[in-house]
N, C-alpha and C. Protein backbone atom coordinates (compact mmCIF):
# COMPACT_ATOMS: atom_id res chain seq x y z
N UNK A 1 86.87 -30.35 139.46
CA UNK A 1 85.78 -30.59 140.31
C UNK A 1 85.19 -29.29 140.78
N UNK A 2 83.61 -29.61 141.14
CA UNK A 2 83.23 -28.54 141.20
C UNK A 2 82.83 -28.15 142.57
N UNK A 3 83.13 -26.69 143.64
CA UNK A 3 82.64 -27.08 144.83
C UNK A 3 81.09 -26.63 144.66
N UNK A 4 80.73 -27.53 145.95
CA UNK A 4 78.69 -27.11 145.96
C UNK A 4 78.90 -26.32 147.72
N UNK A 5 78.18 -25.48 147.29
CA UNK A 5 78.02 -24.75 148.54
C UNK A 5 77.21 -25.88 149.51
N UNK A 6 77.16 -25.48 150.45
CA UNK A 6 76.36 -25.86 151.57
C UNK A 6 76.10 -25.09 152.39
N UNK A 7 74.51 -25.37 153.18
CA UNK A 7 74.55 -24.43 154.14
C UNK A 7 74.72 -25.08 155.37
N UNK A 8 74.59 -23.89 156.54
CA UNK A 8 74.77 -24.38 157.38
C UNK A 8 73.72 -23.56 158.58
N UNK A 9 73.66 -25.05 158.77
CA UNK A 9 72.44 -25.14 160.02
C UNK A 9 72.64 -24.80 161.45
N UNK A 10 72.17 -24.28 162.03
CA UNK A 10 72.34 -23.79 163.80
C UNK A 10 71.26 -24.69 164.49
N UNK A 11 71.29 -25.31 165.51
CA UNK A 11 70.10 -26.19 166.17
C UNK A 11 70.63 -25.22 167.50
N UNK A 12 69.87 -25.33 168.41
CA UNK A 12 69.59 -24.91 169.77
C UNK A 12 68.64 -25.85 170.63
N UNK A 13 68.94 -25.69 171.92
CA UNK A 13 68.56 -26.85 172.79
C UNK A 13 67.70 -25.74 173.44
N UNK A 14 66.37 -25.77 173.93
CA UNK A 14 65.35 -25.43 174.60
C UNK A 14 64.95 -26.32 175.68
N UNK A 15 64.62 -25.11 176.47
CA UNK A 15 64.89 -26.02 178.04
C UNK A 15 63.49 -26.74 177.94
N UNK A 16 63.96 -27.55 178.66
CA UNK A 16 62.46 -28.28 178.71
C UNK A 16 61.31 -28.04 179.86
N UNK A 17 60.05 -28.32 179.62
CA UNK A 17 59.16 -27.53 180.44
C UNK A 17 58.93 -28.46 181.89
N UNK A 18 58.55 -27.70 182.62
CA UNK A 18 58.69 -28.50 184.13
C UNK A 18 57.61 -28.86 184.04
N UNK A 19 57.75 -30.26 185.13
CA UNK A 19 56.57 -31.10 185.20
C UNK A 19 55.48 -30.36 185.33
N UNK A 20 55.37 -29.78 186.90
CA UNK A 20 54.49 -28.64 187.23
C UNK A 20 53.87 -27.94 186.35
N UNK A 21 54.44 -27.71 185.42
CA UNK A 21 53.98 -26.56 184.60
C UNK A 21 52.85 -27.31 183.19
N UNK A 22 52.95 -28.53 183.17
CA UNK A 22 52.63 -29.57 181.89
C UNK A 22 50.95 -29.71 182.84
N UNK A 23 50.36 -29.37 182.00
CA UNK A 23 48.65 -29.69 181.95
C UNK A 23 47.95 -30.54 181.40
N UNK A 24 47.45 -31.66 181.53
CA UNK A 24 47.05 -32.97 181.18
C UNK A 24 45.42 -32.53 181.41
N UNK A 25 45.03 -32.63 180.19
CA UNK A 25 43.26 -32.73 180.00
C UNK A 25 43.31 -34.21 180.36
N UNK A 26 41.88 -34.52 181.27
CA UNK A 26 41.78 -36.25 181.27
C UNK A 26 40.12 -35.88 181.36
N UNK A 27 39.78 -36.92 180.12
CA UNK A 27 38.39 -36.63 180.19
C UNK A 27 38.08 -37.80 180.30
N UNK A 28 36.93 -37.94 181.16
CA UNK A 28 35.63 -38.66 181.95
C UNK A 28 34.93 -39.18 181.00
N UNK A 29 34.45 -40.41 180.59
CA UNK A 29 33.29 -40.72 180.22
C UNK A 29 32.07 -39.91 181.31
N UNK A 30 31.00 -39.74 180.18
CA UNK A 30 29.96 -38.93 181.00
C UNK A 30 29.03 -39.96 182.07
N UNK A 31 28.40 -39.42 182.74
CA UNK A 31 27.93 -40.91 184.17
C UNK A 31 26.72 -41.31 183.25
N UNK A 32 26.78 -42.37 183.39
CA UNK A 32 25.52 -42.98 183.35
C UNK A 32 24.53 -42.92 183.70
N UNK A 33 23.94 -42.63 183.04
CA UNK A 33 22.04 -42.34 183.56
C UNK A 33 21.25 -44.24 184.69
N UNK A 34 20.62 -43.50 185.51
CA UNK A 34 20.70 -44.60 185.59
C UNK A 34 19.50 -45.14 185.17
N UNK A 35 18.91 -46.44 185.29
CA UNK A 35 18.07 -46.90 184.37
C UNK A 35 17.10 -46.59 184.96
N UNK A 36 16.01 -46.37 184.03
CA UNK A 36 14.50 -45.40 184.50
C UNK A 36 13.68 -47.23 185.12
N UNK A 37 12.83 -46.67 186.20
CA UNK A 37 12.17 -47.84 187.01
C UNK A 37 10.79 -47.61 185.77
N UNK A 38 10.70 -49.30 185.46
CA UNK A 38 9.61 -49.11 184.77
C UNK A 38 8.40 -50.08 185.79
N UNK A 39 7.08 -48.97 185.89
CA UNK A 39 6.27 -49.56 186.54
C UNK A 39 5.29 -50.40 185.65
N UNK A 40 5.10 -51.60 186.33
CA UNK A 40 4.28 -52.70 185.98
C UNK A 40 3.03 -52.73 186.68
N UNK A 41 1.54 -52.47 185.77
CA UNK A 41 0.51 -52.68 186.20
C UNK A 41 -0.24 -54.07 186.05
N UNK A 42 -0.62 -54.74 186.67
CA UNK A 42 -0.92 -56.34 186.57
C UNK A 42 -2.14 -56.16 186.33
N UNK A 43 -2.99 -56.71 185.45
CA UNK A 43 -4.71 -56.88 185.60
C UNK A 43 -4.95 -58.52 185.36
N UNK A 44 -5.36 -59.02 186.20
CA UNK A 44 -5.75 -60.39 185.52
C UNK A 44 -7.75 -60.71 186.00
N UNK A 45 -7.98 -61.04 185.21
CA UNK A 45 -9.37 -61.59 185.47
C UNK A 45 -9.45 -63.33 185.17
N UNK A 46 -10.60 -63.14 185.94
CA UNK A 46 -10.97 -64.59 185.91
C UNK A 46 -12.28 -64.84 185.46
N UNK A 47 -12.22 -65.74 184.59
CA UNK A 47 -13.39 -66.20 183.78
C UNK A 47 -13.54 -66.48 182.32
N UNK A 48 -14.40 -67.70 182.28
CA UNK A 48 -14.32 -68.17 180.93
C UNK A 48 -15.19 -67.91 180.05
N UNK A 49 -14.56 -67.25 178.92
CA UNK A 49 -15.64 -66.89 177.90
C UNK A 49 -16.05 -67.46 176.92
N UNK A 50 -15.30 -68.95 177.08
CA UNK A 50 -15.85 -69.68 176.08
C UNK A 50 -14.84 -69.92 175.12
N UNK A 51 -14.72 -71.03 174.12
CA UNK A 51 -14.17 -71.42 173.31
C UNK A 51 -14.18 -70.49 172.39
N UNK A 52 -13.05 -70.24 171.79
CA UNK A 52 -13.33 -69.56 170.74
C UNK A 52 -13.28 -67.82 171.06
N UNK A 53 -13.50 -67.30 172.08
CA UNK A 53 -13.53 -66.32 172.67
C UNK A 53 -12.12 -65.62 173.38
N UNK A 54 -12.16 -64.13 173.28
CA UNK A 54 -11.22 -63.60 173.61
C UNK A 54 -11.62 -62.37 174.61
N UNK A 55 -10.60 -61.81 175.39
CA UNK A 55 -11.49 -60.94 176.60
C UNK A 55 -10.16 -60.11 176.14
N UNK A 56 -10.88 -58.91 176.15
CA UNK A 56 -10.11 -57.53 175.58
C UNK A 56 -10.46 -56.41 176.51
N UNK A 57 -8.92 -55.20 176.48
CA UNK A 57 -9.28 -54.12 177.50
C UNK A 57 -9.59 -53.19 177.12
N UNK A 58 -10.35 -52.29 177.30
CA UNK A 58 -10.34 -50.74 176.79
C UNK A 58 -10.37 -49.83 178.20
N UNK A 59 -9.61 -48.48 177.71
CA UNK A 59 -10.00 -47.68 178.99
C UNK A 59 -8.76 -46.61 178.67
N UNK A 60 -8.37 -45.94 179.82
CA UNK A 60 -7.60 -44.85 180.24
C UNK A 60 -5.92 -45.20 180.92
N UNK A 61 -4.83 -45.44 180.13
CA UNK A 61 -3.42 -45.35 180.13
C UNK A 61 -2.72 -46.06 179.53
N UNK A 62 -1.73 -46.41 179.53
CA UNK A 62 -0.52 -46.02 178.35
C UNK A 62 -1.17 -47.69 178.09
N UNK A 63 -1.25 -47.43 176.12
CA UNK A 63 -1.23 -48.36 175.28
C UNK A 63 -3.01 -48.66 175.13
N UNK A 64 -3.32 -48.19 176.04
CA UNK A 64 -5.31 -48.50 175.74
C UNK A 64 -5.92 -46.99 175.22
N UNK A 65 -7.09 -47.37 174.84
CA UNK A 65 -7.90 -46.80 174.27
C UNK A 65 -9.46 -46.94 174.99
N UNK A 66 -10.69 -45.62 174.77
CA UNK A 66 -11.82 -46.51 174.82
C UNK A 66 -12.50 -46.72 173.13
N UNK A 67 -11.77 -46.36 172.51
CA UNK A 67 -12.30 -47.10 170.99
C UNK A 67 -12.06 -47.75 170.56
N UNK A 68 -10.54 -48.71 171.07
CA UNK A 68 -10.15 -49.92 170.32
C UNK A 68 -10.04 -51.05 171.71
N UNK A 69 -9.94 -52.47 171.63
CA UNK A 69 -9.46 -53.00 172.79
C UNK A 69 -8.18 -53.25 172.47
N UNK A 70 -7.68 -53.99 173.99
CA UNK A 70 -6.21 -54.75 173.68
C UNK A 70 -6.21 -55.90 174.04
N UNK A 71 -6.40 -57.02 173.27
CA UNK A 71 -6.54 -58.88 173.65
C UNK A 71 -5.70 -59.17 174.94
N UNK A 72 -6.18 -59.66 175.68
CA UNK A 72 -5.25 -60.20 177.15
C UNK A 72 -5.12 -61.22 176.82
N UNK A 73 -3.48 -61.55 177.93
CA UNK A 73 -3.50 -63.14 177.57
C UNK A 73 -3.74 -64.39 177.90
N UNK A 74 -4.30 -65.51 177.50
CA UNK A 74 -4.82 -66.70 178.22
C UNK A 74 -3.96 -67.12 178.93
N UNK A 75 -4.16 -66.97 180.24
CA UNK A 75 -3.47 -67.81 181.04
C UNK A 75 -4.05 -69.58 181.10
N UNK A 76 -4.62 -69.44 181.51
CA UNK A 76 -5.79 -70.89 181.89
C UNK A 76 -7.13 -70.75 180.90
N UNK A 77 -7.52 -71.67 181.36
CA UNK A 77 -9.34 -72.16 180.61
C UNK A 77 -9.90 -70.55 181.38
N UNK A 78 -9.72 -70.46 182.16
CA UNK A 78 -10.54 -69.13 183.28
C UNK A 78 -10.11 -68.46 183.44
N UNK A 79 -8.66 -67.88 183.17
CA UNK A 79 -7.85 -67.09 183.79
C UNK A 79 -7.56 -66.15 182.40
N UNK A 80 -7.21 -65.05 182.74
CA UNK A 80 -7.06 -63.83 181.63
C UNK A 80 -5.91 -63.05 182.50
N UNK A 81 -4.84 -62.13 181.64
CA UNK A 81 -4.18 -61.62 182.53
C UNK A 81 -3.37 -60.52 180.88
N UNK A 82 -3.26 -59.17 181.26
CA UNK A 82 -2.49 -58.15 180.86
C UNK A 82 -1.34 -57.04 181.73
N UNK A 83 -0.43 -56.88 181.65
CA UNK A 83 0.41 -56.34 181.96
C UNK A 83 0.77 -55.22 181.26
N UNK A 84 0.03 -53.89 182.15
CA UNK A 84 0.67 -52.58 181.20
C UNK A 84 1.97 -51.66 182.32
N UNK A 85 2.35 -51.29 181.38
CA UNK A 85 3.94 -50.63 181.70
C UNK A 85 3.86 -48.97 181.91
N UNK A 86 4.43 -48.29 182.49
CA UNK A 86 4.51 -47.29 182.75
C UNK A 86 3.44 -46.30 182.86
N UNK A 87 2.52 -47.14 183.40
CA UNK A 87 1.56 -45.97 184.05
C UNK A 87 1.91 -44.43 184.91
N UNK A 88 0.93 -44.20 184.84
CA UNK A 88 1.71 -43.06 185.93
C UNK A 88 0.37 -42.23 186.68
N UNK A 89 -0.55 -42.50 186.70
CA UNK A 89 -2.04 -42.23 187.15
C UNK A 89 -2.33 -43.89 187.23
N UNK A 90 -3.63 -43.77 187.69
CA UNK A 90 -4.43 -44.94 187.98
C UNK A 90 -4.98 -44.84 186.53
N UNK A 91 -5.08 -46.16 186.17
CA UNK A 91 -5.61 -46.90 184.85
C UNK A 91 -7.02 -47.40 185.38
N UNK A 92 -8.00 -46.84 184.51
CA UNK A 92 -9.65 -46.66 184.54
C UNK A 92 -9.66 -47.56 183.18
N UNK A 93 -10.59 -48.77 183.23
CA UNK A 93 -11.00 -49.66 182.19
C UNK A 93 -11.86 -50.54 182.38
N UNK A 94 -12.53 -50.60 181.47
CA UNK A 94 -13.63 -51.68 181.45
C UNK A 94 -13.06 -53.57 180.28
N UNK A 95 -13.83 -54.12 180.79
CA UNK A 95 -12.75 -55.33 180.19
C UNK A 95 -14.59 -56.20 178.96
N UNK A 96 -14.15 -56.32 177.87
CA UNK A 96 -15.17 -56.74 176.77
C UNK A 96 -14.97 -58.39 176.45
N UNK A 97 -15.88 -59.02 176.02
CA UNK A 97 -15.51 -60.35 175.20
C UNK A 97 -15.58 -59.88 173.70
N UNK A 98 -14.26 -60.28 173.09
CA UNK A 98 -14.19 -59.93 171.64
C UNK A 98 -14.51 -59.36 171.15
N UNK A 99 -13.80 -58.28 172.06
CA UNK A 99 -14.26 -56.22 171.76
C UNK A 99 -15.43 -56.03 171.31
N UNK A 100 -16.56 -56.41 171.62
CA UNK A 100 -17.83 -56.46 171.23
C UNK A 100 -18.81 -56.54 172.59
N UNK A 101 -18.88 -56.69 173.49
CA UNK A 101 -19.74 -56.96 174.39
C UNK A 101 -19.18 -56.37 175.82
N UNK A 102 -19.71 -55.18 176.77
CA UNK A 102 -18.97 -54.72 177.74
C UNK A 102 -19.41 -55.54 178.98
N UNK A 103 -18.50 -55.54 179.59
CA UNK A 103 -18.47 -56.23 181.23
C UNK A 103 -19.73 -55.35 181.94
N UNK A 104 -20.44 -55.67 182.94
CA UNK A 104 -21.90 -54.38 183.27
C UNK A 104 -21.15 -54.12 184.76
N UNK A 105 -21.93 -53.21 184.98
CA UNK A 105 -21.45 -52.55 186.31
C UNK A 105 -19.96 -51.40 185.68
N UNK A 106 -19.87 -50.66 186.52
CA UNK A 106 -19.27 -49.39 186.29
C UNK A 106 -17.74 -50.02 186.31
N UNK A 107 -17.02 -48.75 186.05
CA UNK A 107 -15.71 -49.14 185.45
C UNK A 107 -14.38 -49.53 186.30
N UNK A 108 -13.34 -50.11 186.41
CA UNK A 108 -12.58 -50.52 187.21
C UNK A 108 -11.55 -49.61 187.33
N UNK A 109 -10.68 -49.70 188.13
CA UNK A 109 -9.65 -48.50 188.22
C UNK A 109 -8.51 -49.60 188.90
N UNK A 110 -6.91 -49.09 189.07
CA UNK A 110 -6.01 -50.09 189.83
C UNK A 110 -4.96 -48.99 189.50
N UNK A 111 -4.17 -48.75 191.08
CA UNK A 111 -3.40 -47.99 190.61
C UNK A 111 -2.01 -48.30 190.01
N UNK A 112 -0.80 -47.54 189.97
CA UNK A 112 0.30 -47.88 188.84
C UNK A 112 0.85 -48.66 189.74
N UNK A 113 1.91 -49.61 189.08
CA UNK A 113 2.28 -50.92 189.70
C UNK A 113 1.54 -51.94 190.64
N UNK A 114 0.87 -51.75 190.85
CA UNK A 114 -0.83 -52.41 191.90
C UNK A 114 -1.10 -53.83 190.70
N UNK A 115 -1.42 -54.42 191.28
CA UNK A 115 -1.93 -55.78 190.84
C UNK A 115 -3.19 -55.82 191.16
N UNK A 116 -4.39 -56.53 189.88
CA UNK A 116 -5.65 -56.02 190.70
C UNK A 116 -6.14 -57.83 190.04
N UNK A 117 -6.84 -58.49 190.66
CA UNK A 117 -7.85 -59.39 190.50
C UNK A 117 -8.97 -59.50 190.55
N UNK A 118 -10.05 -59.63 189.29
CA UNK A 118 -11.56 -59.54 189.44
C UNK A 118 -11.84 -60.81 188.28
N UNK A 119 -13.24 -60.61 188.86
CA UNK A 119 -14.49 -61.87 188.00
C UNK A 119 -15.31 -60.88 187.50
N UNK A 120 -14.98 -60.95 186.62
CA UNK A 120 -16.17 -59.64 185.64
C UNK A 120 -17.27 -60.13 185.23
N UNK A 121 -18.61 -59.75 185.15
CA UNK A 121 -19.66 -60.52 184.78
C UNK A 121 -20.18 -60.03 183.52
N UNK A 122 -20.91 -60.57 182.22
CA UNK A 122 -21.41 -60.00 181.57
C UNK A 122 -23.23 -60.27 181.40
């Protein structure tokens, strides 16, 4: 028989580290933003333009134009009403029947979050 060497191993015991001394990262989810206030501008008019007819806005803040309109929506036979969002100045607009024909008399204004009610004449 044949002998096989072996080696031989030394282990050692290392002290162990004190509590005190042990550093624990603890990470935070980051805070939450909190949710941005979105302001609501109300426009509703009143009046009927007829069957078949639609009353559109044009003018000055977020989502209008004065070269294109934006269709409001039928509330009633008489009633018209749009809701724009995050103004941040006063919204200047004139209100058309089927972006074709302007309301007379000079232009309307309402400031941000303000609710405004008119009878527009053409």
């Amino acid at each position: 028989m044949k002998k096989i060497a072996t080696k031989s191993f030394k282990t050692t015991k290392t002290a162990a580290t004190p509590a005190a001394a042990v550093v624990k990262t603890v990470r935070k989810a980051p805070a939450k933003k909190a949710a941005a206030q979105t302001t609501r501008t109300t426009i509703v008019a009143k009046i009927d333009v007829g069957f078949g007819n639609a009353l559109y806005i044009r003018g000055e803040g977020p989502g209008l134009s004065w070269d294109k309109g934006l269709v409001l929506d039928c509330v009633s036979d008489s009633q018209w009403a749009v809701t724009i969002s995050d103004a941040v100045a006063p919204i200047v607009f004139k209100l058309l029947v089927n972006d074709i024909t302007w309301s007379s008399g000079t232009d309307y204004s309402v400031e941000p979050g303000a609710s405004l009610t008119l009878e527009p004449t053409f």
